[in-house]
C-alpha atoms as a PDB file:
ATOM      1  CA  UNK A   1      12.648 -11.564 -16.504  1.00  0.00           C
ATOM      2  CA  UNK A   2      13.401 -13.470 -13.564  1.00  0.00           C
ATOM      3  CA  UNK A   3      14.356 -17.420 -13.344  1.00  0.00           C
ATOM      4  CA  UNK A   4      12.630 -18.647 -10.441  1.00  0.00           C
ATOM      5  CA  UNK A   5      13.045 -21.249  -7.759  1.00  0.00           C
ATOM      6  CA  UNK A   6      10.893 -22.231  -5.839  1.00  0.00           C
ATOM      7  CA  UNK A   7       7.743 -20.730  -3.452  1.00  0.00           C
ATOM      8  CA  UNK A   8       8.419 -19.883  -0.051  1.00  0.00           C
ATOM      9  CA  UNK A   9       5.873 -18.088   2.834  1.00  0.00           C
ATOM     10  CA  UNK A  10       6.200 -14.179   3.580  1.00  0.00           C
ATOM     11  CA  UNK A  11       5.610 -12.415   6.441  1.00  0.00           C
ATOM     12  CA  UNK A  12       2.707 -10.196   6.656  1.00  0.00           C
ATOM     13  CA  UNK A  13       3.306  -6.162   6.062  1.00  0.00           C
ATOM     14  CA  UNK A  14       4.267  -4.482   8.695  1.00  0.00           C
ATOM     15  CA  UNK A  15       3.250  -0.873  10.023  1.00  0.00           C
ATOM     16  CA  UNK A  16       3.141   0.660   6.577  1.00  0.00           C
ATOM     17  CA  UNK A  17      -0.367  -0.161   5.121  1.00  0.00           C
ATOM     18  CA  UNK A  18      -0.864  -2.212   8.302  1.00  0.00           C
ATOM     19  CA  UNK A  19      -4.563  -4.265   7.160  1.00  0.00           C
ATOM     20  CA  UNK A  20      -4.542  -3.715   3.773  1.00  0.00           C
ATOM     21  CA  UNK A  21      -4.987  -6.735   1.149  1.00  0.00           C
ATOM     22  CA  UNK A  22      -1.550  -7.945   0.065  1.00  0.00           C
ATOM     23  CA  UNK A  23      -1.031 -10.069  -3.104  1.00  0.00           C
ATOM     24  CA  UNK A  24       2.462 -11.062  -1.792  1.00  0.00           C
ATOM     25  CA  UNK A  25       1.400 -13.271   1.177  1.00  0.00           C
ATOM     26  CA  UNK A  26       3.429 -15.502  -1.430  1.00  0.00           C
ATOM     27  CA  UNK A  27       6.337 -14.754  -3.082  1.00  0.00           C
ATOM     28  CA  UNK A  28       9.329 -15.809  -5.579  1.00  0.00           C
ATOM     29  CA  UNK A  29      12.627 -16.807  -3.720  1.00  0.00           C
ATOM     30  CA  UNK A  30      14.871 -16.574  -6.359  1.00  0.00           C
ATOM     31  CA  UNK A  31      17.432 -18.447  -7.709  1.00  0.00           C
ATOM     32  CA  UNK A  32      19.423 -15.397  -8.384  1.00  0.00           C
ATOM     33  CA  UNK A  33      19.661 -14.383 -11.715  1.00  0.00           C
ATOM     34  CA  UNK A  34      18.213 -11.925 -14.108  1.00  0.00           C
ATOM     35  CA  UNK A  35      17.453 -13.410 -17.549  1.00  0.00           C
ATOM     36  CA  UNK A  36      16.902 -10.565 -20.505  1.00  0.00           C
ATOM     37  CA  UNK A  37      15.025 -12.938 -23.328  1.00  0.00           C
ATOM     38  CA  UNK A  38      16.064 -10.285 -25.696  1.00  0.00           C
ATOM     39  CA  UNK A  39      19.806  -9.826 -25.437  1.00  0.00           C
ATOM     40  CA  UNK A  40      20.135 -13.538 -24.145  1.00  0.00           C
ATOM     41  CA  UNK A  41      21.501 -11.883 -21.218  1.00  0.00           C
ATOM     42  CA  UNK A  42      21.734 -13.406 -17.346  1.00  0.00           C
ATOM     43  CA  UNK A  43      23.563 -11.060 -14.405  1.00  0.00           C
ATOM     44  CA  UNK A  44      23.425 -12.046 -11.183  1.00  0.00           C
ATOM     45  CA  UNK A  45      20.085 -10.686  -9.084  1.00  0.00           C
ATOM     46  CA  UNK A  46      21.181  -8.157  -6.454  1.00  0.00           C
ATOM     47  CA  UNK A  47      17.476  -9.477  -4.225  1.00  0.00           C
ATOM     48  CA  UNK A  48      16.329 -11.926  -2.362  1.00  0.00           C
ATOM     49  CA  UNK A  49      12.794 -12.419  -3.261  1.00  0.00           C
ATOM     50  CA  UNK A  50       9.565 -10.697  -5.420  1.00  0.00           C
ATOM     51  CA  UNK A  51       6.994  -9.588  -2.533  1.00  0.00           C
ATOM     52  CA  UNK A  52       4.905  -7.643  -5.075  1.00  0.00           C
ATOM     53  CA  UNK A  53       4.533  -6.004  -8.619  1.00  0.00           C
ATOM     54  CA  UNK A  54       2.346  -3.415 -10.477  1.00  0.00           C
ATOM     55  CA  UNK A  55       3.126  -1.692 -13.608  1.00  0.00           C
ATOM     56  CA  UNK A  56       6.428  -3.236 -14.407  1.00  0.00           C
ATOM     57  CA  UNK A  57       7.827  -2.127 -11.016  1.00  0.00           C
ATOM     58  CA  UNK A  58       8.724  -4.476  -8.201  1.00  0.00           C
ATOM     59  CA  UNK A  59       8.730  -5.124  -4.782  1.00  0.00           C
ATOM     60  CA  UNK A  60      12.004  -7.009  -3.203  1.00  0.00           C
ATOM     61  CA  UNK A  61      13.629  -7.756  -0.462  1.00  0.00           C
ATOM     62  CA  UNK A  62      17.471  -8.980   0.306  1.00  0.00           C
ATOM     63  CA  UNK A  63      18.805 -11.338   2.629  1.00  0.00           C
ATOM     64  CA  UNK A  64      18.197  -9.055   5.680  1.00  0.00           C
ATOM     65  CA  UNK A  65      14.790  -8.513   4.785  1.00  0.00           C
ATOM     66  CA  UNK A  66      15.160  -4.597   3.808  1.00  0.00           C
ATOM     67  CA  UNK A  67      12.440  -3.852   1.148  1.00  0.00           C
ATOM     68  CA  UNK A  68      13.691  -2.180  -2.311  1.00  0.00           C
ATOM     69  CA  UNK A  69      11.872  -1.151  -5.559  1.00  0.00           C
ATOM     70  CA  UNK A  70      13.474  -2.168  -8.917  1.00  0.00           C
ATOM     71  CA  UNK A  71      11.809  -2.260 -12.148  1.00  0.00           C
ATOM     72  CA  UNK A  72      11.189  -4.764 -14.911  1.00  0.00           C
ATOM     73  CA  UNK A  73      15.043  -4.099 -16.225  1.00  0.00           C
ATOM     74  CA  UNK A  74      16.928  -4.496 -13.099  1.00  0.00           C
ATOM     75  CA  UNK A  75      17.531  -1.074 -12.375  1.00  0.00           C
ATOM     76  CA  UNK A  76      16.889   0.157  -8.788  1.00  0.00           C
ATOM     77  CA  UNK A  77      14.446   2.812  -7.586  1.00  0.00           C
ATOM     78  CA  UNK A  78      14.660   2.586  -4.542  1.00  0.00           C
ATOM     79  CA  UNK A  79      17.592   0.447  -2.761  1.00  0.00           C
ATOM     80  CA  UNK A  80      16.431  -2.271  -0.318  1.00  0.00           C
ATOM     81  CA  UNK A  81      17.082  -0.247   3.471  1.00  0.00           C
ATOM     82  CA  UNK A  82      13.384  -0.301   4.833  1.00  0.00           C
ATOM     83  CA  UNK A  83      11.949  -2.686   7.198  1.00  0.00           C
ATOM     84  CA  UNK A  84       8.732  -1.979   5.427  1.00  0.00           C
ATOM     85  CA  UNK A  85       8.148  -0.254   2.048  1.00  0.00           C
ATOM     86  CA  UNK A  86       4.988  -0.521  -0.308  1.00  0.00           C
ATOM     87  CA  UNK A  87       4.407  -0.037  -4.360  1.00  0.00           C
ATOM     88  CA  UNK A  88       3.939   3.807  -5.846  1.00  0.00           C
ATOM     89  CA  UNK A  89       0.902   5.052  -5.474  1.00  0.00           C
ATOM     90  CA  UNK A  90      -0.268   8.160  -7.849  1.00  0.00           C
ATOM     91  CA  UNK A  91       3.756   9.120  -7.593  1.00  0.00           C
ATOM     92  CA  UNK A  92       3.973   8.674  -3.759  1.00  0.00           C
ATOM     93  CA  UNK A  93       5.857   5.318  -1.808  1.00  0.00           C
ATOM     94  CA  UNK A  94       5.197   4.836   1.928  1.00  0.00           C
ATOM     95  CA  UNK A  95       7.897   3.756   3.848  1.00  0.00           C
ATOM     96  CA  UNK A  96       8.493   3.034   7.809  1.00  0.00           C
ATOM     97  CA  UNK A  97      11.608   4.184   9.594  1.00  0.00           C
ATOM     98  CA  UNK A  98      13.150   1.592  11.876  1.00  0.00           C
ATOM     99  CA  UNK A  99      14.661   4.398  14.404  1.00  0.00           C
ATOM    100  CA  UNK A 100      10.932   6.168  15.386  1.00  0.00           C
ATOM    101  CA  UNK A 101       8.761   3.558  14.474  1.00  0.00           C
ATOM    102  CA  UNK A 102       6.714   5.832  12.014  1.00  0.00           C
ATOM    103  CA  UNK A 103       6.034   5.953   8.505  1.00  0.00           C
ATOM    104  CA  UNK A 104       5.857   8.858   5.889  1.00  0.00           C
ATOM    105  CA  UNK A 105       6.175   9.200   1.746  1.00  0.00           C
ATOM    106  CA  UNK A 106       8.933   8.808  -0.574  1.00  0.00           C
ATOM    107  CA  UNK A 107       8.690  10.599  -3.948  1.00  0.00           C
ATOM    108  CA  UNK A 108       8.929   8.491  -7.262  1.00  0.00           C
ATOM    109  CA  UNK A 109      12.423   8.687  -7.791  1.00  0.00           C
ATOM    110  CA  UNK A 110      13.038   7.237  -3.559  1.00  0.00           C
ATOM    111  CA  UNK A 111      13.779  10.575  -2.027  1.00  0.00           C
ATOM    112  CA  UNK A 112      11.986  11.406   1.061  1.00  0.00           C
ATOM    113  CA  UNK A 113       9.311  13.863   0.834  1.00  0.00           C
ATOM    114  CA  UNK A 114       7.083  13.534   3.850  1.00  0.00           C
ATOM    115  CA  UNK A 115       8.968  12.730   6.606  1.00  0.00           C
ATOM    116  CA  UNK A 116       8.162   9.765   8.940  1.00  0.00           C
ATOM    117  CA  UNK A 117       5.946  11.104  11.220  1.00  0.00           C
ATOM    118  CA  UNK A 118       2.700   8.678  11.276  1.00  0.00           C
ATOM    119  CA  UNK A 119       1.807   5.864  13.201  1.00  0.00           C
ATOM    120  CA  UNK A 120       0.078   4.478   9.956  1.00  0.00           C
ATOM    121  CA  UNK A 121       0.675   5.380   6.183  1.00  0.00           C
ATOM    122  CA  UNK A 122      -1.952   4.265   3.368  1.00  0.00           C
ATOM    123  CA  UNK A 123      -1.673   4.387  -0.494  1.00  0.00           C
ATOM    124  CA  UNK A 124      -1.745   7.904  -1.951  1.00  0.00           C
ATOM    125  CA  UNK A 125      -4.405   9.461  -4.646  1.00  0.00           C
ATOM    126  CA  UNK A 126      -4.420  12.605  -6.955  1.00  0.00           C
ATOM    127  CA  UNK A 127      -5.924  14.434  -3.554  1.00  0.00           C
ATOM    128  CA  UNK A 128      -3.637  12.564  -0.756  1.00  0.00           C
ATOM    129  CA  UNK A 129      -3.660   9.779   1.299  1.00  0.00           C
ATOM    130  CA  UNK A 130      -5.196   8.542   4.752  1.00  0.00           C
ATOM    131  CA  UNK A 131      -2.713   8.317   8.112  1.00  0.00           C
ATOM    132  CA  UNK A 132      -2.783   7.978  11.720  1.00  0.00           C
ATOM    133  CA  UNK A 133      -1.213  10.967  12.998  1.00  0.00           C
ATOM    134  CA  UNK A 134       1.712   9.481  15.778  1.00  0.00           C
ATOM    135  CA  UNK A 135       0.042   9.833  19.058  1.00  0.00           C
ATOM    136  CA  UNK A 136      -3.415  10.133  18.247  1.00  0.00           C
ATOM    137  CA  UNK A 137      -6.309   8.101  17.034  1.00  0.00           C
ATOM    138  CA  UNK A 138      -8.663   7.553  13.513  1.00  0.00           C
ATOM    139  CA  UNK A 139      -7.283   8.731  10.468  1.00  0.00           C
ATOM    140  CA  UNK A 140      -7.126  12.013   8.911  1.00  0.00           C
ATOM    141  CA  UNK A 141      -6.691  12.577   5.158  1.00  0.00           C
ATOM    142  CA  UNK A 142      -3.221  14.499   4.183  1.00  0.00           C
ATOM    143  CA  UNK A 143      -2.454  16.197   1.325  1.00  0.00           C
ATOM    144  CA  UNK A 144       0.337  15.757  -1.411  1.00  0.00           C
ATOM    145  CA  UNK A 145       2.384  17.492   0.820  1.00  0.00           C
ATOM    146  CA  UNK A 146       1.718  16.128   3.367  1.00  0.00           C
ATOM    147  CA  UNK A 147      -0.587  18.646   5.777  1.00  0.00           C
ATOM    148  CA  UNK A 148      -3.327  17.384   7.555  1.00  0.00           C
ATOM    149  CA  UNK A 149      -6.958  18.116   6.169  1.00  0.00           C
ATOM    150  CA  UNK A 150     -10.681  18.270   7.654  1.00  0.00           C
ATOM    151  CA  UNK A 151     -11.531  15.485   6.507  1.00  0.00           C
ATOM    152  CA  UNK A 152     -11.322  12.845   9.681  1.00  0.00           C
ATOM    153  CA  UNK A 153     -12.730   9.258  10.149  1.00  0.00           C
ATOM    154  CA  UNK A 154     -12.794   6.078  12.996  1.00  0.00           C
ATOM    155  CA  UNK A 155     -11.957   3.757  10.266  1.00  0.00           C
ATOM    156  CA  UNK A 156     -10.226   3.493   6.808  1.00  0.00           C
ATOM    157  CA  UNK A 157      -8.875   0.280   4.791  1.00  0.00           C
ATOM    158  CA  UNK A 158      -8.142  -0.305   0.963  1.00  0.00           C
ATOM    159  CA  UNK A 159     -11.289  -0.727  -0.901  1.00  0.00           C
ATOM    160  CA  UNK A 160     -10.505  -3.950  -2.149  1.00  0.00           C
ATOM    161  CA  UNK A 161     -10.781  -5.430   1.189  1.00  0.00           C
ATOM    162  CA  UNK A 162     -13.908  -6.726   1.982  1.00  0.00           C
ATOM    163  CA  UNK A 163     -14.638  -8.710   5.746  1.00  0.00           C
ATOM    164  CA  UNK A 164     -10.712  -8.727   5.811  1.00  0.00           C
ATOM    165  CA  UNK A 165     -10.150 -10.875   2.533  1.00  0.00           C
ATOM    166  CA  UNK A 166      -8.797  -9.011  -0.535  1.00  0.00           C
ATOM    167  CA  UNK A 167     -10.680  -8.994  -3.626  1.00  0.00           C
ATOM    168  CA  UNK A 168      -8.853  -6.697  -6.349  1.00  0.00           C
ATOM    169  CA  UNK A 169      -6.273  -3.749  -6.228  1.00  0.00           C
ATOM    170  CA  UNK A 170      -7.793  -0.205  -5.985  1.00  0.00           C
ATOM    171  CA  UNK A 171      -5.248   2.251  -4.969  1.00  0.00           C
ATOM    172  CA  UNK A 172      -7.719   5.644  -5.755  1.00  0.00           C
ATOM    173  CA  UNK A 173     -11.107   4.083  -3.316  1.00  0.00           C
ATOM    174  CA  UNK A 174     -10.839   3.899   0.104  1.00  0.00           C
ATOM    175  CA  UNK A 175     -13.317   2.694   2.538  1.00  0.00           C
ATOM    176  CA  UNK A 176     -14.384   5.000   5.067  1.00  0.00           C
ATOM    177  CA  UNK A 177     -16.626   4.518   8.136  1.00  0.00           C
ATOM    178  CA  UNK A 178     -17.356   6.272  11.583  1.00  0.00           C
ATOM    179  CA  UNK A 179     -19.282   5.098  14.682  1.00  0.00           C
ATOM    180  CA  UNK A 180     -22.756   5.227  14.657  1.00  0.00           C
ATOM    181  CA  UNK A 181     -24.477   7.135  17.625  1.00  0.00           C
ATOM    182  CA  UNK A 182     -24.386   4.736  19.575  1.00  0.00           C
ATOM    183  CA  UNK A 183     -20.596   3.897  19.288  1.00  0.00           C
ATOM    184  CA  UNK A 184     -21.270   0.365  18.820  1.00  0.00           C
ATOM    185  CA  UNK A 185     -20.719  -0.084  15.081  1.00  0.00           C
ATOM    186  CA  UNK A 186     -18.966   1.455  12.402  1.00  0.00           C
ATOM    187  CA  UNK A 187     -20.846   2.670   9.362  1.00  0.00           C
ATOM    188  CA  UNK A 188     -18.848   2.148   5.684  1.00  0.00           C
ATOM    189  CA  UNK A 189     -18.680   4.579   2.723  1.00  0.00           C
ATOM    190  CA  UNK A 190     -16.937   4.768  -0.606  1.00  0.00           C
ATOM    191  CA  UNK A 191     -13.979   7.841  -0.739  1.00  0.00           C
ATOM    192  CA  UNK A 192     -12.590   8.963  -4.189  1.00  0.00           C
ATOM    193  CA  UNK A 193      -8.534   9.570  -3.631  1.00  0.00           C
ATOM    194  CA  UNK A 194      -8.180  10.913  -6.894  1.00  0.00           C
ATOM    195  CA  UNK A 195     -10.967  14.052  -6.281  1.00  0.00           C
ATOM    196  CA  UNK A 196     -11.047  14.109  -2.283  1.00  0.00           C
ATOM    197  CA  UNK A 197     -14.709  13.608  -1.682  1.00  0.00           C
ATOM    198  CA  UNK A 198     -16.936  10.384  -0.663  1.00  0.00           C
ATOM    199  CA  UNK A 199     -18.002   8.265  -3.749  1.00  0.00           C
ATOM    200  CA  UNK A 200     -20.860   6.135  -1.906  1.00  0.00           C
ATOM    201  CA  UNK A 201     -22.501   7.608   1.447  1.00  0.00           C
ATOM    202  CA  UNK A 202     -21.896   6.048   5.036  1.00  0.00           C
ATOM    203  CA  UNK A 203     -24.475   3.817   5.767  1.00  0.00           C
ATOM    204  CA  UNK A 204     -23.051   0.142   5.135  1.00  0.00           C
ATOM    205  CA  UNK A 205     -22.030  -2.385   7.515  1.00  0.00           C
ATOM    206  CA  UNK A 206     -18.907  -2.785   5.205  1.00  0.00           C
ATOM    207  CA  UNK A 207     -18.081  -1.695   1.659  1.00  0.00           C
ATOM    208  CA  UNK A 208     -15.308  -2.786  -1.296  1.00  0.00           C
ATOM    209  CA  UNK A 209     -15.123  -2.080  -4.982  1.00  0.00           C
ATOM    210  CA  UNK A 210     -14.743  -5.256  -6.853  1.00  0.00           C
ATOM    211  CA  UNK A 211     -15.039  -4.735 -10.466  1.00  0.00           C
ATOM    212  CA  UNK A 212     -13.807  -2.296 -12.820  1.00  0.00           C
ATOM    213  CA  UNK A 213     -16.616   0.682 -13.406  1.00  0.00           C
ATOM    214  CA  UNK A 214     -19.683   1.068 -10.728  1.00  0.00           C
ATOM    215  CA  UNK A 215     -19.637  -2.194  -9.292  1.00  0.00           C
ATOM    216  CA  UNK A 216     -19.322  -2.462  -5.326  1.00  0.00           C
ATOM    217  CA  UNK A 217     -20.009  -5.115  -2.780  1.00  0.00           C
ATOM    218  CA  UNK A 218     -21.981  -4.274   0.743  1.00  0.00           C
ATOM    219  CA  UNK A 219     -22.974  -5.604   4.010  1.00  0.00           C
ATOM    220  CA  UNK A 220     -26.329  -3.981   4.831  1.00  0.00           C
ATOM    221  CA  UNK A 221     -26.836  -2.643   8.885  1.00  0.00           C
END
């Protein structure tokens, strides 16, 4: 449990997940110390601020503003040395390295398993995540390792966000769209992460799940 302070303004993410909904637009600055309720317990917190949580894990940054993961006990998981980091998804953790300016996967226990070699990362499912591969443009779909698959498209963001404001977490559902013949719009679908294959077909102006089950929001062409 953390004591808290006071409020204070974030910055927006930066290259990994670039346009995804965020839930830590505000954060915690902290006081600076860990309270455990049960052993009556307070140590000194080794962060600066909460940017995010699911699950009992956390999202933090220091005073230099390098992201780190630690979970609900204090312990670390990954220590703060990324300018930009994001939450586990299905076992995988984007990350961006500062030197080349790309991003790539960390496994679940902070080691690096696909290297940094994208110009844009998104959250991972049971069948892989979309990127931009550095250097070129639209996103492709990887797999848990990491190799590119057929599976291609002009536009992908989380599908929780919906005419760029966020409306729930859904790291398995991404929203998918291509140009339409005429190159002038981009036509929306529903893809499943967790089996590889699209949920709702492309034909919507936009698209975002917003309830738990079959529910999903549209904009009609």
């Amino acid at each position: 449990v953390v004591k808290l302070d006071s409020l204070t303004q974030l910055e927006p993410p930066g290259r990994v997940a670039d346009g995804l909904p965020r839930r830590h637009e505000i954060g915690f600055e902290l006081a600076g110390l860990l309270i455990d309720l049960d052993q009556r317990t307070q140590r000194p917190a080794e962060f600066y601020a909460i940017l995010d949580e699911v699950d009992g894990i956390l999202l933090v940054k220091d005073g230099n503003d390098a992201r780190g993961l630690i979970d609900a006990n204090g312990k670390w998981l990954v220590k703060p040395r990324y300018d930009g980091l994001e939450l586990p998804t299905s076992g995988r953790i984007a990350f961006d390295d500062d030197e080349t300016d790309l991003c790539g996967y960390l496994d679940g226990d902070g080691k690096e398993l696909i290297p940094a070699q994208f110009a844009e990362c998104q959250p991972f499912g049971n069948s892989g995540a979309f990127v931009v591969p550095a250097n070129a443009e639209g996103y492709r779909l990887i797999d848990r390792a990491g190799n590119l698959q057929d599976v291609a498209y002009d536009k992908v963001h989380a599908a929780g966000l919906f005419d760029q404001r966020y409306g729930g977490r859904f790291p398995d559902l991404a929203s998918v769209g291509r140009l339409d013949q005429g190159g002038h719009n981009v036509v929306f679908g529903l893809f499943d992460l967790k089996t590889g294959r699209e949920l709702l077909a492309r034909k919507y102006g936009d698209i975002a799940a917003i309830g738990l089950s079959s529910l999903c929001l549209v904009h009609c062409l």
